[in-house]
N, C-alpha and C. Protein backbone atom coordinates (compact mmCIF):
# COMPACT_ATOMS: atom_id res chain seq x y z
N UNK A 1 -8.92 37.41 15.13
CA UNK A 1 -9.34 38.06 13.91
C UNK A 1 -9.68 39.52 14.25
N UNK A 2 -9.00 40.14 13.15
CA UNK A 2 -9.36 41.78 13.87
C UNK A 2 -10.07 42.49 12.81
N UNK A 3 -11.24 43.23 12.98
CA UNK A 3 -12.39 43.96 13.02
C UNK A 3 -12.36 45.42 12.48
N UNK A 4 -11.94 45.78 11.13
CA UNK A 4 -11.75 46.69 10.47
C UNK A 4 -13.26 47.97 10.26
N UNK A 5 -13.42 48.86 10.53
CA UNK A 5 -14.62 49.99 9.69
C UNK A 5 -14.17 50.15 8.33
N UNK A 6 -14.96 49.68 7.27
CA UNK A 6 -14.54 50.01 6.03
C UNK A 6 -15.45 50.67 5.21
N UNK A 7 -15.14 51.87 4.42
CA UNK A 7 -16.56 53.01 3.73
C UNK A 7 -16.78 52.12 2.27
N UNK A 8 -17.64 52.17 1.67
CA UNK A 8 -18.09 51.54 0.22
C UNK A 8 -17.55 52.62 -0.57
N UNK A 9 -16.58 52.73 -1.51
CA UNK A 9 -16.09 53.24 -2.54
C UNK A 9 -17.27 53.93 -3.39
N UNK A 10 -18.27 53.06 -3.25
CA UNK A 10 -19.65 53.47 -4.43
C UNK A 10 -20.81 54.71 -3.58
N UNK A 11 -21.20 53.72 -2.14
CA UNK A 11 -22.39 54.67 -1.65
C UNK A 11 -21.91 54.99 -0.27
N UNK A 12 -20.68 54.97 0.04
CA UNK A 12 -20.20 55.75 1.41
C UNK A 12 -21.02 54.69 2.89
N UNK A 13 -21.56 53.71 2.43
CA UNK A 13 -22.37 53.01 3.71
C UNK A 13 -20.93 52.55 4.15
N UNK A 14 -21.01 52.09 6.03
CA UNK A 14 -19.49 51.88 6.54
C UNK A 14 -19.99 50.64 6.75
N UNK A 15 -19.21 49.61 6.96
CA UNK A 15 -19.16 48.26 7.54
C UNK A 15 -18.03 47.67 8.22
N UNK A 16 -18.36 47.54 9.13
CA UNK A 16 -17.45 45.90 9.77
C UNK A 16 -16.83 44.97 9.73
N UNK A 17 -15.59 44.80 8.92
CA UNK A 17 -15.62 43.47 8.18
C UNK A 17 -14.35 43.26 8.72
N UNK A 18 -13.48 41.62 8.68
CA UNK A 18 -12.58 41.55 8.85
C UNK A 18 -11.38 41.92 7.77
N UNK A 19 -10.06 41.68 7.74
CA UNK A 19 -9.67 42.45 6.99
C UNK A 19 -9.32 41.40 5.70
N UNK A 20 -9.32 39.94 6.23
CA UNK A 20 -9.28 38.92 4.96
C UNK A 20 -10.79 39.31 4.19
N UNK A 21 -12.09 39.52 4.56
CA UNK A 21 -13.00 39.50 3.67
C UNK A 21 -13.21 40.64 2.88
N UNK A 22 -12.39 42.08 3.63
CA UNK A 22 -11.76 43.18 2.75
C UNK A 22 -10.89 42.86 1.53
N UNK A 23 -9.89 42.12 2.04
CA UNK A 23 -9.54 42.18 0.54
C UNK A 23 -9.66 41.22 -0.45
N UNK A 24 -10.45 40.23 0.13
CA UNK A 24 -11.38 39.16 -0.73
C UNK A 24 -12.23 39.84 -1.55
N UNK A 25 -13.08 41.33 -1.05
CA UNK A 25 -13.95 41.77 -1.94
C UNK A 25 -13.21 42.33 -2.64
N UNK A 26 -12.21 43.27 -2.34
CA UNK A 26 -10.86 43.80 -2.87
C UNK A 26 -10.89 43.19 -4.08
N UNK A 27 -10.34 42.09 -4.08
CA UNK A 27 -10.11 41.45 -5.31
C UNK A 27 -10.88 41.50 -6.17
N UNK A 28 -12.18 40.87 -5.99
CA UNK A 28 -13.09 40.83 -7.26
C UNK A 28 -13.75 42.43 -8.02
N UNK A 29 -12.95 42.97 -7.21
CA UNK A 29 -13.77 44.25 -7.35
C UNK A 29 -13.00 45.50 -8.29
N UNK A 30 -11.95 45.21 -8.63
CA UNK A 30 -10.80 46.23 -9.23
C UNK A 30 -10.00 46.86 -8.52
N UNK A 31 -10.05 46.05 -7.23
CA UNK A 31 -9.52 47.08 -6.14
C UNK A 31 -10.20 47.95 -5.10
N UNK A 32 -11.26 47.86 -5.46
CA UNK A 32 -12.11 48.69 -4.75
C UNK A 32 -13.22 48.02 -3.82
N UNK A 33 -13.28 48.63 -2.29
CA UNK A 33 -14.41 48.03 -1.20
C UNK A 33 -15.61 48.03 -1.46
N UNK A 34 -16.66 47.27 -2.10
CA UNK A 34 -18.33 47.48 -1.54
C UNK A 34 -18.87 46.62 -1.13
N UNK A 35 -19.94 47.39 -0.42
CA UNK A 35 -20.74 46.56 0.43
C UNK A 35 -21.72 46.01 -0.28
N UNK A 36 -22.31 44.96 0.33
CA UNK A 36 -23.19 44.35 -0.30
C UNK A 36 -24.06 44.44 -1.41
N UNK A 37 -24.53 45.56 -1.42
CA UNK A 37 -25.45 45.98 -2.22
C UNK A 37 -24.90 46.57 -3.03
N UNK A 38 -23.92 47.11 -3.27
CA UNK A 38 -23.12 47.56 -4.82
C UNK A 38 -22.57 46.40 -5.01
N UNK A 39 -21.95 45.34 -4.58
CA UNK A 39 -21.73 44.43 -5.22
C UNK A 39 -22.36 43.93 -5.82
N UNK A 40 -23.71 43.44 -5.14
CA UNK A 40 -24.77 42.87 -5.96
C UNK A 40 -24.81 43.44 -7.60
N UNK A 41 -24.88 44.87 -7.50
CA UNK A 41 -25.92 45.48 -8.39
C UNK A 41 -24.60 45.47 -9.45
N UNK A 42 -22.94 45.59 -9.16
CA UNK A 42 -22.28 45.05 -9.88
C UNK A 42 -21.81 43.72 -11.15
N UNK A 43 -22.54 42.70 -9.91
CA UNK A 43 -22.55 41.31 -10.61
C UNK A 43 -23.73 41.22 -11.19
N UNK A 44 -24.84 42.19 -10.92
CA UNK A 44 -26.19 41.81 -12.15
C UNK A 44 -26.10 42.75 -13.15
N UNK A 45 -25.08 43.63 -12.87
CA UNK A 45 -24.76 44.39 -14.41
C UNK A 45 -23.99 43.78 -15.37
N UNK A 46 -22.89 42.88 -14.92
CA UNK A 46 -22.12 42.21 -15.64
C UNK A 46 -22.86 41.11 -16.20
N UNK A 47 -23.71 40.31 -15.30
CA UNK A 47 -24.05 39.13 -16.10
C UNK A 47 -25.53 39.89 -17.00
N UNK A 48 -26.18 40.34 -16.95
CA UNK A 48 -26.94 40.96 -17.10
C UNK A 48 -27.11 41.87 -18.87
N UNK A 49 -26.11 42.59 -18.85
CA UNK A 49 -25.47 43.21 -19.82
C UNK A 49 -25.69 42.87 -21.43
N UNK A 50 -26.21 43.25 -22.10
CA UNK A 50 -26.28 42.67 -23.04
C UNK A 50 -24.53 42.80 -24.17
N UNK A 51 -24.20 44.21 -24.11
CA UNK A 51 -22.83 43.74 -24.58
C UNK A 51 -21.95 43.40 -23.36
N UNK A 52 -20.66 42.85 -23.85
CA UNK A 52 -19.78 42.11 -22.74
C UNK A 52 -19.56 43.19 -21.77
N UNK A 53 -19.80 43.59 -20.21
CA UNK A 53 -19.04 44.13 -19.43
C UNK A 53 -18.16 43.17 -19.09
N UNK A 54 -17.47 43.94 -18.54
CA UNK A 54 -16.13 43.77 -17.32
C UNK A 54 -16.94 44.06 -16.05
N UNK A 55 -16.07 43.16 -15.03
CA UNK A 55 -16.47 44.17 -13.59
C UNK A 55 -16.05 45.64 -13.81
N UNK A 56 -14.59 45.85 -13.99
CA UNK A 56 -13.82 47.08 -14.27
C UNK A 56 -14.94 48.13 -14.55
N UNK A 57 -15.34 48.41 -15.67
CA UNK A 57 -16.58 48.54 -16.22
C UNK A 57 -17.68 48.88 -15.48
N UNK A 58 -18.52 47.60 -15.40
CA UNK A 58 -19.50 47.67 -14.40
C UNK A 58 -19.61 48.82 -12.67
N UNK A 59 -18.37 48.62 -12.16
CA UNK A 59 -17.73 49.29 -10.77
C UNK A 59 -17.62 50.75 -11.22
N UNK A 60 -17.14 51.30 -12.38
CA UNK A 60 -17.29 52.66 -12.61
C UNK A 60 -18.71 53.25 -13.10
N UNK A 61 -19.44 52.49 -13.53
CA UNK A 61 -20.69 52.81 -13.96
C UNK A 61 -21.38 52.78 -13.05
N UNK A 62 -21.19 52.15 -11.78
CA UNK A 62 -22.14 51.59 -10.29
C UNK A 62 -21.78 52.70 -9.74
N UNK A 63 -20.29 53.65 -9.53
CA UNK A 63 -20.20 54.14 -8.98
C UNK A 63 -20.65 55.77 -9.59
N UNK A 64 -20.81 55.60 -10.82
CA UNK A 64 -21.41 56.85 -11.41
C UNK A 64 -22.62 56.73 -11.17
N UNK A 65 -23.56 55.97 -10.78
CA UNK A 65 -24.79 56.21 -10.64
C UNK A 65 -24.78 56.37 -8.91
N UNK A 66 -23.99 55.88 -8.42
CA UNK A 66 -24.50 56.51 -7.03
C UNK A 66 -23.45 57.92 -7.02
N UNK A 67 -22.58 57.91 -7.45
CA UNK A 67 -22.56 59.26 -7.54
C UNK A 67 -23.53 60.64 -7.69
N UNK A 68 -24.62 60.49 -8.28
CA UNK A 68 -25.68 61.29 -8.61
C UNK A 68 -26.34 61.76 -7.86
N UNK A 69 -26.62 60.98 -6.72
CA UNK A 69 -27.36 61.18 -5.21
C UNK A 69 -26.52 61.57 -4.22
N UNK A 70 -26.86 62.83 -3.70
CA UNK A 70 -26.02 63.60 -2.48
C UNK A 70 -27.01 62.73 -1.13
N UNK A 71 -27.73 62.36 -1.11
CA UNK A 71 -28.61 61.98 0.01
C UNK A 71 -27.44 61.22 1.17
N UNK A 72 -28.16 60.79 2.04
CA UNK A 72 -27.28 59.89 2.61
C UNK A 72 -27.66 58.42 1.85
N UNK A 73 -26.21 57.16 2.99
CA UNK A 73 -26.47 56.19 2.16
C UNK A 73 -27.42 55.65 2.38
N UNK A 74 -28.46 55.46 3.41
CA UNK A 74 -29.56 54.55 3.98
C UNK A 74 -30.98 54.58 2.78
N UNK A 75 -30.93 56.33 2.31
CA UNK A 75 -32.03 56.40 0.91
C UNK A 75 -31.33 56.00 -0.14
N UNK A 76 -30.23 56.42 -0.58
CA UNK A 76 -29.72 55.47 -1.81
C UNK A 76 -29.76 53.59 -1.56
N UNK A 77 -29.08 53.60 -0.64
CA UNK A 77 -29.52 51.81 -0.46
C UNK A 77 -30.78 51.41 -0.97
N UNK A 78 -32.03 52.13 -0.61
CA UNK A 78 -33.02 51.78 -0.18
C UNK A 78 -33.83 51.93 -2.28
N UNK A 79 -33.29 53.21 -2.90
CA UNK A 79 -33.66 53.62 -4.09
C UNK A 79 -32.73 52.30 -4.67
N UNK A 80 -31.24 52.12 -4.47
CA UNK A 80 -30.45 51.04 -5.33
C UNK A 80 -31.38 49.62 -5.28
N UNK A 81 -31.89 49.48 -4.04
CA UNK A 81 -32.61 47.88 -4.03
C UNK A 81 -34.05 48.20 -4.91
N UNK A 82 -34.92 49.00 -4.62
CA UNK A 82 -36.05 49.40 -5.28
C UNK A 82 -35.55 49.20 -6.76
N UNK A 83 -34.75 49.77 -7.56
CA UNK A 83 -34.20 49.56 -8.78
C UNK A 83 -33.71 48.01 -9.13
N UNK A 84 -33.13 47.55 -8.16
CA UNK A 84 -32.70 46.13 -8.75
C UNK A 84 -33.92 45.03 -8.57
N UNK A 85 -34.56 45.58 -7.89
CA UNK A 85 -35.84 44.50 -8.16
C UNK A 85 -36.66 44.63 -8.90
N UNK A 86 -36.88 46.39 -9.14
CA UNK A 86 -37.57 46.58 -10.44
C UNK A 86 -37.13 45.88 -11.73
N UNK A 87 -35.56 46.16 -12.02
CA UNK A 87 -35.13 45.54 -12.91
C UNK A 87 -35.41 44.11 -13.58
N UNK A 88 -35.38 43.42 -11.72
CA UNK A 88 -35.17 41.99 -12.21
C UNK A 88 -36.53 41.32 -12.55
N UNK A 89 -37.81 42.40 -11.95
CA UNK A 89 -39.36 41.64 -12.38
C UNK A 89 -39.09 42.04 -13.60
N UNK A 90 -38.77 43.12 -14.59
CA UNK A 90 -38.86 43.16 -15.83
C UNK A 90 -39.69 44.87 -16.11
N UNK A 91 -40.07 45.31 -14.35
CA UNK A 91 -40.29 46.80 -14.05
C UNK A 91 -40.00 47.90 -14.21
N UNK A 92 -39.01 48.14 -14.99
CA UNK A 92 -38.75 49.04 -15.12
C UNK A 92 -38.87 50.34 -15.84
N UNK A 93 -39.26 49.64 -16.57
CA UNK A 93 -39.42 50.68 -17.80
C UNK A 93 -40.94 51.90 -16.80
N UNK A 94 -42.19 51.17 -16.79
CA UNK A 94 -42.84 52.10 -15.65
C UNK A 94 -42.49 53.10 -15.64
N UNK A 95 -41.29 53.46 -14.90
CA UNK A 95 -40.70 54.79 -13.88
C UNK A 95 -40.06 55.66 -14.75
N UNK A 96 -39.70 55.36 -15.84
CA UNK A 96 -39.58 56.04 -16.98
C UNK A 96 -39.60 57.17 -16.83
N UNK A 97 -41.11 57.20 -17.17
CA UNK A 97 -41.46 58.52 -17.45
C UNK A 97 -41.81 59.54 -16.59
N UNK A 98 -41.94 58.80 -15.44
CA UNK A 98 -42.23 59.48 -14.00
C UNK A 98 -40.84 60.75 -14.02
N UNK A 99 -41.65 61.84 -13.37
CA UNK A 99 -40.58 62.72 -12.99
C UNK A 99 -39.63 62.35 -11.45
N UNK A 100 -38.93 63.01 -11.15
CA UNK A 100 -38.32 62.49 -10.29
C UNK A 100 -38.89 62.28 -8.84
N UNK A 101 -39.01 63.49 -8.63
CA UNK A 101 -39.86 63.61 -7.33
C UNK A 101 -40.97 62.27 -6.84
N UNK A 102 -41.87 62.15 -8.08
CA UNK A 102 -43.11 61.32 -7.70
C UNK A 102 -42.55 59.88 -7.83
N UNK A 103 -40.98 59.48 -8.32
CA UNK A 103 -40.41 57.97 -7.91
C UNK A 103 -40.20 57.81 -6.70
N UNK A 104 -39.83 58.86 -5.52
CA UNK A 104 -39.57 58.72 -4.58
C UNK A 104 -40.88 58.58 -3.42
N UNK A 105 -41.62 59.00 -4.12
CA UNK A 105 -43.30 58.95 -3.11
C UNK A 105 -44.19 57.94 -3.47
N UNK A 106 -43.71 56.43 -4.12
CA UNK A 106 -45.01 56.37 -4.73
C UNK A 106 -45.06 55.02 -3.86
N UNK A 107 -46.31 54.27 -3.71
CA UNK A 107 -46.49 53.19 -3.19
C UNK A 107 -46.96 51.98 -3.91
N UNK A 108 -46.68 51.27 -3.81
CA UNK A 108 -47.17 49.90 -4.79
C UNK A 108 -48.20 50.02 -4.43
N UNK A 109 -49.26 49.28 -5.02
CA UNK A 109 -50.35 48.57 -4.92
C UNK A 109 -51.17 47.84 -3.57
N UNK A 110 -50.33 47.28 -3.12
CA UNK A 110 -50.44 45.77 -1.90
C UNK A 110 -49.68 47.09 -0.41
N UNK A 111 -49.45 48.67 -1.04
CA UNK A 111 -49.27 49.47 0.34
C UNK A 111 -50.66 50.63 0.21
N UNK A 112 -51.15 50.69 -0.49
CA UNK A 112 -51.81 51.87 -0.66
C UNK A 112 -52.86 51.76 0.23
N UNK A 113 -52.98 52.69 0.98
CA UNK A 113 -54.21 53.03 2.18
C UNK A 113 -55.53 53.38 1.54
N UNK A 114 -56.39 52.44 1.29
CA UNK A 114 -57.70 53.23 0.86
C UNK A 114 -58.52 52.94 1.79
C-alpha cells in the first residue's frame, strides 16, 4: 500500500493517506480532498441545515469560510473545532456579538486563572 501527502482543498492542513482512502473521500466529497475536520463540519452542515443542502453545496460554503482566514492551518483547525462544538451545545449565538479579536482570547469558565 503506498503512502500519498495530500493538502485539504478547504484549510491547506497536509495528510498521509493512502491513495484508496483519497479517493474514497474523493468521492463523497464532489471531488474534492478533506481532512477530517472539514469533513466533519461538511456532514454537520448538510444534516444540520435547515433548508435541503447538498454536500456540493455544503463543500463550497466550508470552503468559503475557511477561505477567510490567512492564518495557518493548525489556528483555523483549532477556531473550526471551537465553532463546531459551539454549534452543537446550542453556543453559539454568545460570540455574536463579540468583536473579533476578543473570540480569539477568551477562556471558558472551567480555564480561567483566578
Amino acid at each position: 500500500m503506498e503512502i500519498e501527502s495530500v493538502r485539504c482543498e478547504c484549510c491547506g492542513l497536509k495528510e498521509d493517506c493512502s491513495q484508496d482512502y483519497i479517493n474514497d473521500v474523493k468521492a463523497k466529497f464532489d471531488g474534492k480532498w478533506l481532512c477530517g475536520l472539514c469533513s466533519e463540519a461538511v456532514r454537520d452542515e448538510v444534516s444540520r441545515s435547515k433548508k435541503q443542502v447538498g454536500v456540493e453545496e455544503a463543500v463550497k460554503a466550508h470552503m468559503s469560510f475557511c477561505g477567510k482566514f490567512k492564518s495557518n492551518p493548525a489556528v483555523r483547525i483549532a477556531d473550526g473545532i471551537r465553532q463546531m462544538l459551539r454549534r452543537r451545545s446550542g453556543d453559539l449565538s454568545n460570540t455574536r456579538n463579540l468583536p473579533s479579536y476578543s473570540k480569539k482570547f477568551t477562556r471558558s469558565a472551567s480555564t480561567k486563572l483566578y
